[in-house]
Protein backbone atom coordinates (compact mmCIF):
# COMPACT_ATOMS: atom_id res chain seq x y z
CA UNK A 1 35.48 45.10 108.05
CA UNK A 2 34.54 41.75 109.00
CA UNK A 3 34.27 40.79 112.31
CA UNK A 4 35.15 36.96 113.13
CA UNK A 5 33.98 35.13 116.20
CA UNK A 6 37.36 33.70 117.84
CA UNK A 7 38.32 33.25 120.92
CA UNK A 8 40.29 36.13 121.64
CA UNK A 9 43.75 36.20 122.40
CA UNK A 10 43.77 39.24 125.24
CA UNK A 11 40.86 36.39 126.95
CA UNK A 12 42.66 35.21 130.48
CA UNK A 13 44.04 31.66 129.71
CA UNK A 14 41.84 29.71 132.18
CA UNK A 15 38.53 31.08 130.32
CA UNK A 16 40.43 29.96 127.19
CA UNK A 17 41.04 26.81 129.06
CA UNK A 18 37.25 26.63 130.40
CA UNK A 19 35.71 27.60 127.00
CA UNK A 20 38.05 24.61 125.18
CA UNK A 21 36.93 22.30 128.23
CA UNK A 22 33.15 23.05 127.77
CA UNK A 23 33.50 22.69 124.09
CA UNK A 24 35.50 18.90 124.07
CA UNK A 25 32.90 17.73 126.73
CA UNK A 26 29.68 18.82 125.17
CA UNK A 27 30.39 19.05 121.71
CA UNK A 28 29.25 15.16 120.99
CA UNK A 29 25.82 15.40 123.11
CA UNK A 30 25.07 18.16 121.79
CA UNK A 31 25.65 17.48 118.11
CA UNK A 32 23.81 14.30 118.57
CA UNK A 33 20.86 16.58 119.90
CA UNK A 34 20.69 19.04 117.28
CA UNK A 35 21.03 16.37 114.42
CA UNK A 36 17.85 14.43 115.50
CA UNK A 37 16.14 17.54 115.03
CA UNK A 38 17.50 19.01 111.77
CA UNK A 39 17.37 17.86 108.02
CA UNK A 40 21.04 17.56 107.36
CA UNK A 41 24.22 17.83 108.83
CA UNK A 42 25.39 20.47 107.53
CA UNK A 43 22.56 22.73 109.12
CA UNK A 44 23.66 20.51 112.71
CA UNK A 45 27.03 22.15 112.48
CA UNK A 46 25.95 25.55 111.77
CA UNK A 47 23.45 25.89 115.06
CA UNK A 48 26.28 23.52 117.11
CA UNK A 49 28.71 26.81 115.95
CA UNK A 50 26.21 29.24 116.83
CA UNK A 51 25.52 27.72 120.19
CA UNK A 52 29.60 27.54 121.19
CA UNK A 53 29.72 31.04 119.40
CA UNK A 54 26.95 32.83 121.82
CA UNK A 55 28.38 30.77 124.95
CA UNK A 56 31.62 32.52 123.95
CA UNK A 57 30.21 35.91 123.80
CA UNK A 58 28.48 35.38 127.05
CA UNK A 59 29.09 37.24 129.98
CA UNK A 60 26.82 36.56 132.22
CA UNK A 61 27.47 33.56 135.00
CA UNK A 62 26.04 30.25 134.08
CA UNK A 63 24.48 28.11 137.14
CA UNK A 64 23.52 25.28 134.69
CA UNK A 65 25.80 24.45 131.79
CA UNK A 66 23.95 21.65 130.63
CA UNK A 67 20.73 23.08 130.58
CA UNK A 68 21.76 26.76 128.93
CA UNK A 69 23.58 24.78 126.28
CA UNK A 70 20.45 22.36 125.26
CA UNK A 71 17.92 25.16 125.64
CA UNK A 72 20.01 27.50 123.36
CA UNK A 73 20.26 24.39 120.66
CA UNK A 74 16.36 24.55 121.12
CA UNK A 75 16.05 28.22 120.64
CA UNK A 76 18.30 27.99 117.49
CA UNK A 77 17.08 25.01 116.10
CA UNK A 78 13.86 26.92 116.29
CA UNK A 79 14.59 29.95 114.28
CA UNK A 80 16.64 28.25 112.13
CA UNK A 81 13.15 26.19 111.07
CA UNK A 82 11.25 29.45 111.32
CA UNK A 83 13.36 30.77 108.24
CA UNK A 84 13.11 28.02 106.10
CA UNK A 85 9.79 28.13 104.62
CA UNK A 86 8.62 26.30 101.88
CA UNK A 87 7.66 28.51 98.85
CA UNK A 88 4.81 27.87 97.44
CA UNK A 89 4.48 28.03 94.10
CA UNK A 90 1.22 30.57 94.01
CA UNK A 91 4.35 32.80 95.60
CA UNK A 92 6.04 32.65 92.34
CA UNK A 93 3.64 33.67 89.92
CA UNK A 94 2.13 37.29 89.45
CA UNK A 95 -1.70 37.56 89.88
CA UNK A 96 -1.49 37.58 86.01
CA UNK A 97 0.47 34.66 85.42
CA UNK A 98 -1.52 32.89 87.89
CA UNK A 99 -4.69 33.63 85.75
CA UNK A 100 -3.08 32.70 82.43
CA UNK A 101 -2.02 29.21 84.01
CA UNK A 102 -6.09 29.01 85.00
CA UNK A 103 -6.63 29.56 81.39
CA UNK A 104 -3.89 27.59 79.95
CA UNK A 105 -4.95 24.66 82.40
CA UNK A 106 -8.96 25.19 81.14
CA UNK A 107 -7.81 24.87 77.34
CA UNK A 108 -5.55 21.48 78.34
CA UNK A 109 -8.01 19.49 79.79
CA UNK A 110 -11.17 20.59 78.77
CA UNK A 111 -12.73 18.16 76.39
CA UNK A 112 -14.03 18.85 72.79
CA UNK A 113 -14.36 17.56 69.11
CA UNK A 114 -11.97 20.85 67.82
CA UNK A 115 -9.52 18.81 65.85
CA UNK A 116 -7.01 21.78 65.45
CA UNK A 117 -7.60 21.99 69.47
CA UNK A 118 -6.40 18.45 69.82
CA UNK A 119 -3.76 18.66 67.70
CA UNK A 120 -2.60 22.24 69.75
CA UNK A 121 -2.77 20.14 73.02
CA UNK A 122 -1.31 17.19 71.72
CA UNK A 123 1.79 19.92 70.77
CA UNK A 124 1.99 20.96 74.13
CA UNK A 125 2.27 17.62 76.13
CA UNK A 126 5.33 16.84 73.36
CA UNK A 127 6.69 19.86 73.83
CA UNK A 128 6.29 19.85 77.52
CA UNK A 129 7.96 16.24 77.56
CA UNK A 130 11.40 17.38 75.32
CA UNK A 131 10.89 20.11 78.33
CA UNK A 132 11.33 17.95 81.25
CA UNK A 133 14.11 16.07 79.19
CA UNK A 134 16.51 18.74 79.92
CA UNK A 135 15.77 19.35 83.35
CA UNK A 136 18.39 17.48 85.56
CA UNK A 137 16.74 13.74 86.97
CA UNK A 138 15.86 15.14 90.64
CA UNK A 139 14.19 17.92 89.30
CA UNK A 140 12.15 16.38 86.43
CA UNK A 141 11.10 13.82 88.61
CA UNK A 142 10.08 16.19 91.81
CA UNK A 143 8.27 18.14 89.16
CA UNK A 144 6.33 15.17 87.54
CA UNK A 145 5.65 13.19 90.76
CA UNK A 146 4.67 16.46 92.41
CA UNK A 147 2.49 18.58 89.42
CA UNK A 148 1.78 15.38 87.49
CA UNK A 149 0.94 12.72 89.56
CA UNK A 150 -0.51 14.20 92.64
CA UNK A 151 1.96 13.37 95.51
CA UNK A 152 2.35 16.12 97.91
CA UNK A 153 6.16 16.66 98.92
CA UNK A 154 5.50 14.89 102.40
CA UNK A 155 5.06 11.77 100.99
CA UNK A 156 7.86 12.43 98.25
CA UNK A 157 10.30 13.20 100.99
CA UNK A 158 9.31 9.86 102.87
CA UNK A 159 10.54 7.91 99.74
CA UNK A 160 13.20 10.02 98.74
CA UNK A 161 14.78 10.59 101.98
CA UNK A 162 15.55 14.26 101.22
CA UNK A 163 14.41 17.37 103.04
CA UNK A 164 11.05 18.70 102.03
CA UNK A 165 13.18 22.03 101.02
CA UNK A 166 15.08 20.53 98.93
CA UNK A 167 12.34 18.83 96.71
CA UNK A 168 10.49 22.00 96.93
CA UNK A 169 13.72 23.63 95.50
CA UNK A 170 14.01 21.51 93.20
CA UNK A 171 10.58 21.74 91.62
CA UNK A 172 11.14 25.59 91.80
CA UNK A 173 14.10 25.65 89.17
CA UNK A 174 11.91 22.87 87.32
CA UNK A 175 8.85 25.22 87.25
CA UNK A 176 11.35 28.17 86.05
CA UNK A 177 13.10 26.27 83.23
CA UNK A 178 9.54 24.45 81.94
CA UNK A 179 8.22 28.49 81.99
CA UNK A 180 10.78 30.07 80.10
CA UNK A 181 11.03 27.53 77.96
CA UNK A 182 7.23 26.96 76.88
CA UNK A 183 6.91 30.44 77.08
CA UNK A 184 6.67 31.21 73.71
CA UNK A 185 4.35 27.73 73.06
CA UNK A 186 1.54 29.19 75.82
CA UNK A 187 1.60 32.34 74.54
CA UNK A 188 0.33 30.81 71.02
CA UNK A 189 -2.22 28.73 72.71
CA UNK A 190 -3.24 31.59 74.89
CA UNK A 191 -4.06 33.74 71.70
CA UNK A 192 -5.39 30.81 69.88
């Protein structure tokens, strides 16, 4: 069964009245609160819910509206960055994978006369590049800016305006397409 946060209809119709009250006079202040310190809006609305939804459910007197309000918005504003993470990519990869990309990376850039090695490598950069192609623009470009070029998701988030998150995200289901899809290509090189 799935329980939904309403305010009840058995509730005495002044704390209806209060609760509606609190909500119309605070609901702007605090929204404007919560989205200075969030990514999106979106994520303001959910913690503006959650605040109105635990003020509901509380039964204990409040001397300090205000204040209880704004420090709750803290609180949840807190968790809700607690949670979201980045994933690093390292978390991705098995300890085996991680050692055949240490290997794969070795044969790619290390220098030599081997003609049949150049011509291998050469392969790989085309076939990495039709690759990337198919990925959608925000994640090919995450994924080259980021693995590629060298900038760290910080600085790609300054210029792109988006959460750090969401580029991470993105380069995620870049990472996971580009893997499945040179799969078979590394493997070869690997047992070259």
């Amino acid at each position: 069964m799935e329980e939904r946060l309403t305010i009840s209809t058995l509730m005495p119709a002044e704390r209806k009245r209060n609760i509606t009250q609190v909500i119309n006079e605070y609901s702007k202040r605090l929204f404007g609160f919560i989205r200075k310190r969030v990514n999106n809006e979106a994520d303001a609305e959910d913690i503006m819910q959650d605040v109105f939804y635990q003020f509901v459910g509380n039964s204990q007197p409040i001397d300090q509206l205000s204040a209880w309000l704004f420090t709750v918005a803290r609180n949840k504003i807190t968790d809700r960055q607690r949670k979201h993470k980045p994933v690093l990519l390292s978390d991705l990869l098995t300890d085996d994978e991680q050692e055949d990309i240490s290997s794969f990376s070795e044969f790619l850039l290390e220098p030599g006369d081997d003609p049949e090695k150049e011509y291998l490598r050469q392969l790989f950069w085309e076939e990495l590049n039709n690759a990337l192609q198919e990925l959608p623009a925000e994640q090919r470009d995450v994924f080259i800016q980021h693995e590629l070029e060298g900038v760290s998701f910080k600085e790609l988030s300054e210029i792109s305006g988006d959460p750090v998150n969401t580029l991470i995200s993105r380069k995620r289901y870049a990472v996971l397409h580009l893997r499945d899809r040179l799969r078979d290509l590394k493997n070869e090189l690997l047992n070259y």
